[in-house]
N, C-alpha and C. Protein backbone atom coordinates (compact mmCIF):
# COMPACT_ATOMS: atom_id res chain seq x y z
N UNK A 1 -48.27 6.34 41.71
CA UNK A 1 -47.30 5.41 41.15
C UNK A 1 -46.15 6.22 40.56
N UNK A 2 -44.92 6.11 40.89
CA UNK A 2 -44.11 6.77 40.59
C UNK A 2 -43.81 7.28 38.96
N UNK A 3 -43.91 6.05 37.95
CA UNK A 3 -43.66 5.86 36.56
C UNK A 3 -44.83 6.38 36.40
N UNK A 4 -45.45 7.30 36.79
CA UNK A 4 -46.67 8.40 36.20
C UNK A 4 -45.83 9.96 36.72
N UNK A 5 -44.76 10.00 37.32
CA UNK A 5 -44.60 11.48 37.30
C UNK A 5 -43.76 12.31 36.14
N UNK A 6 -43.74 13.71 35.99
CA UNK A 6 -43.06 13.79 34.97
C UNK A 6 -41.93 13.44 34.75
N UNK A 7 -41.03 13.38 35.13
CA UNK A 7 -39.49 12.50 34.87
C UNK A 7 -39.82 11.31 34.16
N UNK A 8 -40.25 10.66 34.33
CA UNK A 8 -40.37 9.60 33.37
C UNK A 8 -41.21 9.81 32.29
N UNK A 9 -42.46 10.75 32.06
CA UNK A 9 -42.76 10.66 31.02
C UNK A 9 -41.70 11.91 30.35
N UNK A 10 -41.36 12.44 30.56
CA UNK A 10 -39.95 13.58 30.06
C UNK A 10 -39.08 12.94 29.18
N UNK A 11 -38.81 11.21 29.33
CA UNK A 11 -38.22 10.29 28.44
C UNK A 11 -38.91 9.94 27.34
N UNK A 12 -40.17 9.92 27.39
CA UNK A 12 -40.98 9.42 26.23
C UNK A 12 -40.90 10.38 24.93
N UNK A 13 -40.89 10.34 23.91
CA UNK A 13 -41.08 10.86 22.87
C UNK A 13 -42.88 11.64 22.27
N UNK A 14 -43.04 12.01 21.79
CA UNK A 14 -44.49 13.24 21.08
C UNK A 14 -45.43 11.94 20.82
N UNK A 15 -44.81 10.34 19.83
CA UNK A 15 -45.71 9.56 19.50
C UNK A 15 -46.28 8.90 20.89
N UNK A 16 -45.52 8.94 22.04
CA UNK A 16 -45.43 7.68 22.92
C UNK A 16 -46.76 8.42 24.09
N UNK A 17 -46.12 9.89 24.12
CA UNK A 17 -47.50 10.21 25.17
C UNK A 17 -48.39 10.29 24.50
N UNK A 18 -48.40 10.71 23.30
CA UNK A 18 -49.88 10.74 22.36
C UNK A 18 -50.87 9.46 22.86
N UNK A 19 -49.65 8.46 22.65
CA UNK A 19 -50.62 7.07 23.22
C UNK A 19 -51.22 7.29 23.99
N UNK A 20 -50.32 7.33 25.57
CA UNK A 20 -50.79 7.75 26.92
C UNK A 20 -51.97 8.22 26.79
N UNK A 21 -52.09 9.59 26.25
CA UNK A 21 -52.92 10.72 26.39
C UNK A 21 -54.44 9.51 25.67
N UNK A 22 -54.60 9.42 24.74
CA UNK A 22 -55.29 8.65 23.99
C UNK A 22 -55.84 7.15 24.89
N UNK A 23 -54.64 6.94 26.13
CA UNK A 23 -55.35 5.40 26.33
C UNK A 23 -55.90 6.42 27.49
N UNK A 24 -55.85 7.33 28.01
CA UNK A 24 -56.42 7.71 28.99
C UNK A 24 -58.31 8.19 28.19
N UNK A 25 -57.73 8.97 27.37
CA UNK A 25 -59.33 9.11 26.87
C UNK A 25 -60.46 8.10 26.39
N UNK A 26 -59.77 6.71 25.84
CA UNK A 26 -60.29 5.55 25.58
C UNK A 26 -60.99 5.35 26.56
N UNK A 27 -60.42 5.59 28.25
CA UNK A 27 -60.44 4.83 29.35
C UNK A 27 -61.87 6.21 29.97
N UNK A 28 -61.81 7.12 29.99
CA UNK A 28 -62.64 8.21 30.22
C UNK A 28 -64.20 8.13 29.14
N UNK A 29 -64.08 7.57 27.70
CA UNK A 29 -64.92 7.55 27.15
C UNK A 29 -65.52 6.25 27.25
N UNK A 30 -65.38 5.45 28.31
CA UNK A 30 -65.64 4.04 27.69
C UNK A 30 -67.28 3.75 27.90
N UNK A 31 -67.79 4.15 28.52
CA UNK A 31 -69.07 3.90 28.90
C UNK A 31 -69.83 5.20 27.95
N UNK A 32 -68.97 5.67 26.93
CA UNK A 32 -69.87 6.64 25.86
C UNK A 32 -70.58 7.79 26.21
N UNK A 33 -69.86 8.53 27.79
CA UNK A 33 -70.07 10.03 27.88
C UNK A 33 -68.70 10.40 28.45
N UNK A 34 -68.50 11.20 28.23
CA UNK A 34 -67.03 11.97 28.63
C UNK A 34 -67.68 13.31 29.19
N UNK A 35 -68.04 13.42 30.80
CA UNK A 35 -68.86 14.80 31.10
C UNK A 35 -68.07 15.35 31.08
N UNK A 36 -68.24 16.62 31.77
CA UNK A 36 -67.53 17.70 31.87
C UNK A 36 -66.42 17.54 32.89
N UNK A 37 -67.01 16.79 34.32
CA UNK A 37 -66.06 16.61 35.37
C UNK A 37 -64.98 15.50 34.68
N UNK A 38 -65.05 14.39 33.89
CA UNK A 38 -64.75 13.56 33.43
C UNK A 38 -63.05 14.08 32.47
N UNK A 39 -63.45 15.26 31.86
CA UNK A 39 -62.72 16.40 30.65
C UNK A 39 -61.53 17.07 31.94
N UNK A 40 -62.34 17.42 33.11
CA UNK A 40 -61.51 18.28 34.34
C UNK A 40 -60.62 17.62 35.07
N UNK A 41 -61.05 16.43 34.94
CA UNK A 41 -60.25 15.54 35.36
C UNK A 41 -58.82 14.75 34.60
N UNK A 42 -59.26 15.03 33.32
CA UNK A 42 -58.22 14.23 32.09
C UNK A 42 -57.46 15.11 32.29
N UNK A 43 -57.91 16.72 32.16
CA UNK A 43 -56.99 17.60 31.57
C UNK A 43 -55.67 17.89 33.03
N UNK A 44 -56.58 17.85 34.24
CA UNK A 44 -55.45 18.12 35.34
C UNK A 44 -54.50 16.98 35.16
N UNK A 45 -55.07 15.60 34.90
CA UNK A 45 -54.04 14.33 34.63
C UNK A 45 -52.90 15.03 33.83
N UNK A 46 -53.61 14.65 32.39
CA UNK A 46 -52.73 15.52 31.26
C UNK A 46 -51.80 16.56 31.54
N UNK A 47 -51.93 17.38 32.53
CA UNK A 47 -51.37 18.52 32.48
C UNK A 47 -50.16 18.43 33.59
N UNK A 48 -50.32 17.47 34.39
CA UNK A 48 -49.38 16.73 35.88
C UNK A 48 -48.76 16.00 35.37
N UNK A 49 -48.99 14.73 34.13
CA UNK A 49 -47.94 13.47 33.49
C UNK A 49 -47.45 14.54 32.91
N UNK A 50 -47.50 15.61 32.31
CA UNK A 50 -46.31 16.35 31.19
C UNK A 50 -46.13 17.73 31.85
N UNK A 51 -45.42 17.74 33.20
CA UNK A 51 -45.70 18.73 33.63
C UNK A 51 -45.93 20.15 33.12
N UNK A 52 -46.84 20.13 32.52
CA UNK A 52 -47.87 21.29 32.34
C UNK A 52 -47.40 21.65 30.85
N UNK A 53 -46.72 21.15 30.53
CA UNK A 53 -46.42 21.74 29.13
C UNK A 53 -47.32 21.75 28.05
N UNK A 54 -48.20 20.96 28.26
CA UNK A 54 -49.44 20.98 27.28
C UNK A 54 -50.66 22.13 27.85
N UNK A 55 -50.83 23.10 27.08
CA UNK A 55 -51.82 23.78 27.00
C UNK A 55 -53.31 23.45 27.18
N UNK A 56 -54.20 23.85 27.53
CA UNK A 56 -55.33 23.58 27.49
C UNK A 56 -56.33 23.52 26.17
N UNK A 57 -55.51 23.76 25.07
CA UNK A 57 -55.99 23.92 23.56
C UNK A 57 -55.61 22.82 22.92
N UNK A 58 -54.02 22.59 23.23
CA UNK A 58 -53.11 21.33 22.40
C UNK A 58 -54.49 20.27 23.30
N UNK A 59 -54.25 19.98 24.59
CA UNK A 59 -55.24 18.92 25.09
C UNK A 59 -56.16 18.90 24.36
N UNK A 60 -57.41 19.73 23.98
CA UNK A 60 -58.30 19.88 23.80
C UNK A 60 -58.74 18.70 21.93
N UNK A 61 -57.27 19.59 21.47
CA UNK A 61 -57.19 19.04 20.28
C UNK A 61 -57.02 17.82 20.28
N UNK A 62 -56.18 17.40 21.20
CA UNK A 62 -56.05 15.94 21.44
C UNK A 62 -57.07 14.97 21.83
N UNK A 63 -58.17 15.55 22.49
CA UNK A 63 -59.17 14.93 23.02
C UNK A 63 -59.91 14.69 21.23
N UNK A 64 -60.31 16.08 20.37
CA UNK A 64 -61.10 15.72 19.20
C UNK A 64 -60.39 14.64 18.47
N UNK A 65 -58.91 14.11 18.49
CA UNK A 65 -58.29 13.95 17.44
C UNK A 65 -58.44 11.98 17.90
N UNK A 66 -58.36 11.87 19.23
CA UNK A 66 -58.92 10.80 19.63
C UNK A 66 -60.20 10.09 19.43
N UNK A 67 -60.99 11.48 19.73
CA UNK A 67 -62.42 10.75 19.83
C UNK A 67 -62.88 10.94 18.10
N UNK A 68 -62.09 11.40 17.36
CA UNK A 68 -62.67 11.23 16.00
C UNK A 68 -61.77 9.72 15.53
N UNK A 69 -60.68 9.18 16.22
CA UNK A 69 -60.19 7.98 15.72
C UNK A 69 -60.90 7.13 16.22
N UNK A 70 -61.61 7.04 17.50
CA UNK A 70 -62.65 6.10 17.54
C UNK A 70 -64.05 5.54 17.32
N UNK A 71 -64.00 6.99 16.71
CA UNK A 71 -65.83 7.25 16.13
C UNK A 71 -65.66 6.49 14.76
N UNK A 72 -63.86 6.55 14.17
CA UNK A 72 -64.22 5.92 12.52
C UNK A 72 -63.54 4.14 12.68
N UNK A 73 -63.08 4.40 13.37
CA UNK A 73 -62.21 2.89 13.93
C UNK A 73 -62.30 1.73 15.01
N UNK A 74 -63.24 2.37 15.84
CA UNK A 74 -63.30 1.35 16.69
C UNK A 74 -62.40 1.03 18.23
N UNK A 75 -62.86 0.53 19.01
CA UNK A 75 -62.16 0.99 20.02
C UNK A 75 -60.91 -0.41 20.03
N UNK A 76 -61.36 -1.56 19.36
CA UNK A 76 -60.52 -2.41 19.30
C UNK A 76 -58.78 -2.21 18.71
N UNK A 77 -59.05 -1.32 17.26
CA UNK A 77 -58.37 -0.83 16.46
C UNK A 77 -57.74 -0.11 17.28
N UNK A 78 -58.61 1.31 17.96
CA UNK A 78 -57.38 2.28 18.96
C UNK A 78 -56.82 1.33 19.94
N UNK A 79 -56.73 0.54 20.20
CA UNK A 79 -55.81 0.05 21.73
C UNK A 79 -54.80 -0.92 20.87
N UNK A 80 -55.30 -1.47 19.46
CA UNK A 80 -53.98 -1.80 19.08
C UNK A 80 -52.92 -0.82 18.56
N UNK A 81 -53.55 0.49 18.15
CA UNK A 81 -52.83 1.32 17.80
C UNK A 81 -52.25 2.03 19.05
N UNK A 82 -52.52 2.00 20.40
CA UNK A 82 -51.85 2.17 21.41
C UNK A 82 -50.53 1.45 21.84
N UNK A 83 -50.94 0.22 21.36
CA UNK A 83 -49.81 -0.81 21.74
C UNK A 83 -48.53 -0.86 21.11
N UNK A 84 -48.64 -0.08 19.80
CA UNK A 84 -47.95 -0.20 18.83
C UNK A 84 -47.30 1.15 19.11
N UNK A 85 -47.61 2.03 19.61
CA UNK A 85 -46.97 2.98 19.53
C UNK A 85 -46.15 3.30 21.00
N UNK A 86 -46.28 1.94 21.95
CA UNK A 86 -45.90 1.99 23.27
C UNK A 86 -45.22 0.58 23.35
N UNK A 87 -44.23 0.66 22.46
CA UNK A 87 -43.32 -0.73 22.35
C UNK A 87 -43.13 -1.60 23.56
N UNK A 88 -42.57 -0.68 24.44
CA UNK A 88 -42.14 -1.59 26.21
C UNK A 88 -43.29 -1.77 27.01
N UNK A 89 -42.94 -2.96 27.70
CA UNK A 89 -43.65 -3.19 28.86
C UNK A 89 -44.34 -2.17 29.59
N UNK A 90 -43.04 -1.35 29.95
CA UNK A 90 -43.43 -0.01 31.19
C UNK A 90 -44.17 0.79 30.99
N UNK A 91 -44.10 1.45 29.47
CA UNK A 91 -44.70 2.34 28.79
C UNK A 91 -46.30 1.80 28.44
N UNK A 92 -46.46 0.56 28.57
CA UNK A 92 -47.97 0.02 28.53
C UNK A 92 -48.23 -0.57 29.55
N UNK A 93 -47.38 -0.57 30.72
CA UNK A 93 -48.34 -0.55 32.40
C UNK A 93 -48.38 0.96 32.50
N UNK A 94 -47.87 1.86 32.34
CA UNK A 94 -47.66 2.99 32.54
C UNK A 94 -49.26 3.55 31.54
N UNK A 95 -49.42 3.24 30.51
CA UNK A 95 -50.66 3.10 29.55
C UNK A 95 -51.70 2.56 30.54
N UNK A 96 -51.53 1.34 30.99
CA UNK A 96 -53.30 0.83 32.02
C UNK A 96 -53.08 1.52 33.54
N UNK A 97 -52.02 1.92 33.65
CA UNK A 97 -52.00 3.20 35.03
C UNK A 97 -53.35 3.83 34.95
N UNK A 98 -52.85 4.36 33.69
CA UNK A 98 -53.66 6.01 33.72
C UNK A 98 -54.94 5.63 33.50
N UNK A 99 -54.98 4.54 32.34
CA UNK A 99 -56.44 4.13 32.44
C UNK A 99 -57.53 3.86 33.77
N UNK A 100 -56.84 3.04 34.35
CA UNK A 100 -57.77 2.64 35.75
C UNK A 100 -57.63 4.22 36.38
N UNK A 101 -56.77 4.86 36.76
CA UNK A 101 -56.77 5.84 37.45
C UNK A 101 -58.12 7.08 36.89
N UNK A 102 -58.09 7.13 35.14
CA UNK A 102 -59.15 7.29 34.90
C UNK A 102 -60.74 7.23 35.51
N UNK A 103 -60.73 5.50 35.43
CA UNK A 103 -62.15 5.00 35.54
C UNK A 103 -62.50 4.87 36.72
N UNK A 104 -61.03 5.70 37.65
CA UNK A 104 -61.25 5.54 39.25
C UNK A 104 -61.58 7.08 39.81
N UNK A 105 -61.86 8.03 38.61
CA UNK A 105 -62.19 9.20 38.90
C UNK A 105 -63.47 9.75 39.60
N UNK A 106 -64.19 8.57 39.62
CA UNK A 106 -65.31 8.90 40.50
C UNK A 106 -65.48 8.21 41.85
N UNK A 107 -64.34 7.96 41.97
CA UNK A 107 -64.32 6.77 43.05
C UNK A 107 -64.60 5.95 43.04
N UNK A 108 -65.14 5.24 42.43
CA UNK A 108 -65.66 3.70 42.16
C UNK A 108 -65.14 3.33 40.97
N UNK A 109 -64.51 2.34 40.88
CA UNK A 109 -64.53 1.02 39.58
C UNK A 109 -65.62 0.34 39.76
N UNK A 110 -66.34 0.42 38.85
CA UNK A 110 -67.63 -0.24 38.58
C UNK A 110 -67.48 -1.86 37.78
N UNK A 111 -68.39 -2.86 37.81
CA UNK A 111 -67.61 -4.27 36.92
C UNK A 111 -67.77 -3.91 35.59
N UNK A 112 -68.46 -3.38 34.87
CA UNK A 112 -68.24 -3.15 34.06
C UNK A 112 -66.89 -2.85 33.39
N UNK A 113 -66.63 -1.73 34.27
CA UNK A 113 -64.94 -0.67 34.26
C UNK A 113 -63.81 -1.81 34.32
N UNK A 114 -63.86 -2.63 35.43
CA UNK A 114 -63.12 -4.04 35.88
C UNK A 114 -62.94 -4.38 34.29
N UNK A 115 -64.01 -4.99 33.94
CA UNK A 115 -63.81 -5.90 32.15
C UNK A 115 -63.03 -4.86 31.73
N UNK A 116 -63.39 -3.49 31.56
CA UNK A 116 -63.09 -3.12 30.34
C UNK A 116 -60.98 -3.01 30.67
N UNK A 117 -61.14 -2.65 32.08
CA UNK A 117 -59.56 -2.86 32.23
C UNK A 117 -59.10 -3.82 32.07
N UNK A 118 -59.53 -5.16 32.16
CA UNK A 118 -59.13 -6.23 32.04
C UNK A 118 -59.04 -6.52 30.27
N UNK A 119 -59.85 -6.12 29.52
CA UNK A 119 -59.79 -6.11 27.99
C UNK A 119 -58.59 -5.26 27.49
N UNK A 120 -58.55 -4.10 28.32
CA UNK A 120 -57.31 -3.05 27.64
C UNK A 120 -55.96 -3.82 28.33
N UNK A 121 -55.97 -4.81 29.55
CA UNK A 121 -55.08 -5.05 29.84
C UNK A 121 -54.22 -6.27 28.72
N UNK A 122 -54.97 -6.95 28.39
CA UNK A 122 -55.00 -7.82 27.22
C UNK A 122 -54.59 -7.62 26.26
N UNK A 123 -55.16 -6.52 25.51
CA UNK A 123 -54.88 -5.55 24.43
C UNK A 123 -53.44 -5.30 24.65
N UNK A 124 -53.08 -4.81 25.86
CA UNK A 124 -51.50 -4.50 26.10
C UNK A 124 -50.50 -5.19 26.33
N UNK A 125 -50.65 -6.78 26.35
CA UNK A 125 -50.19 -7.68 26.57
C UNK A 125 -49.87 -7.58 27.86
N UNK A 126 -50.43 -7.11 28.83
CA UNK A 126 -49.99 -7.24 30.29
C UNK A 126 -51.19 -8.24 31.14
N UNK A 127 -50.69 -9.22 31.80
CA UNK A 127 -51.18 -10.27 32.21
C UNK A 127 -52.16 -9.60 33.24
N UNK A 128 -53.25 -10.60 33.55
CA UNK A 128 -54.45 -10.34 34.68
C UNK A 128 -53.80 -10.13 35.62
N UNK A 129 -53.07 -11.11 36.47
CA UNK A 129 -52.69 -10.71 37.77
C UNK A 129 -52.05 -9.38 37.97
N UNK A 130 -51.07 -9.00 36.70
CA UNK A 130 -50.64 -7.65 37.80
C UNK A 130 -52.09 -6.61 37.14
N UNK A 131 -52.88 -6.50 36.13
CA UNK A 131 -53.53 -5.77 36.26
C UNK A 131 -54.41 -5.42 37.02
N UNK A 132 -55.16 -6.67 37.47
CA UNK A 132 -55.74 -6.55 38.76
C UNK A 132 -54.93 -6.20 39.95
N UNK A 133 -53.47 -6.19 40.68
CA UNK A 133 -52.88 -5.79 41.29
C UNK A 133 -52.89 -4.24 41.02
N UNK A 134 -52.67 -3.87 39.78
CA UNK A 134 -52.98 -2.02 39.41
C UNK A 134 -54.15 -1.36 40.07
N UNK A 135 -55.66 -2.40 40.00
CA UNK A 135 -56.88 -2.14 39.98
C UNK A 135 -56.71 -2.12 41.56
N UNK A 136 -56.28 -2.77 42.64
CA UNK A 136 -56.18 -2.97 43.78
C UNK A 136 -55.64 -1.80 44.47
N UNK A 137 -54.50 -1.66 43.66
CA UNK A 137 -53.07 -0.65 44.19
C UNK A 137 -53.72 1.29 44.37
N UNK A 138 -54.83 1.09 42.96
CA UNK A 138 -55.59 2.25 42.54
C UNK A 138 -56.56 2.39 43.41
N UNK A 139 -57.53 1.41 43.45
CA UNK A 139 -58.92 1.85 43.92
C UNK A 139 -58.99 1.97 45.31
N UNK A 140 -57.84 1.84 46.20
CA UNK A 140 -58.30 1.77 47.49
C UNK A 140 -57.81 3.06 47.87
């Protein structure tokens, strides 16, 4: 999808990919293991949306700094705090991009994965139909 390469995230500001980065790990942790291939996979993401400018340490930190906001807050709380920090439309389809692309890291969207995109899609105020159009556009 184009609005995932770096040029466009190059416009976003430090708070706005933080989101990104964060709805992607939401989207990687959701079923409550984040393996190793799971981490190899975020970080090549991570490291391709910002072309490469993030280190493998800054990521790293980013991954604890996430998964300690959802260990005390809740995952409901982080996706409103995603939303909030990703004012526009684009910037929160651009947010359930990465997510499904995430949960499509093993090749399968599982139904489970389906709800949970469909919940974060909600969360983002972006309607079913095009999210399921994302889920379509992604998984095949």
């Amino acid at each position: 999808m184009p609005d995932t390469y770096p040029a466009f995230v190059a416009d976003l500001d430090e708070v706005q990919i933080e989101a990104l980065i964060e709805m992607m790990f939401l989207a990687a942790a959701s079923d409550g293991d984040f393996s190793p291939r799971e981490r190899d996979e975020f970080r090549v993401n991570v490291m391709t949306m910002t072309a490469k400018l993030l280190s493998e340490s800054v990521i790293d930190e980013m991954i604890k700094k996430a998964a300690a906001a959802l260990e005390e807050f809740g995952r409901e709380s982080r996706l409103a705090s995603v939303k909030s920090r990703l004012p526009d439309q684009g910037t929160r389809k651009l947010a359930l991009t990465l997510a499904i692309k995430m949960t499509a890291a093993d090749g399968i969207i599982r139904t489970s994965e389906r709800e949970l995109i469909m919940e974060t899609a909600d969360a983002l105020d972006i309607d079913g139909a095009t999210a399921a159009d994302l889920v379509s556009e992604l998984s095949s």
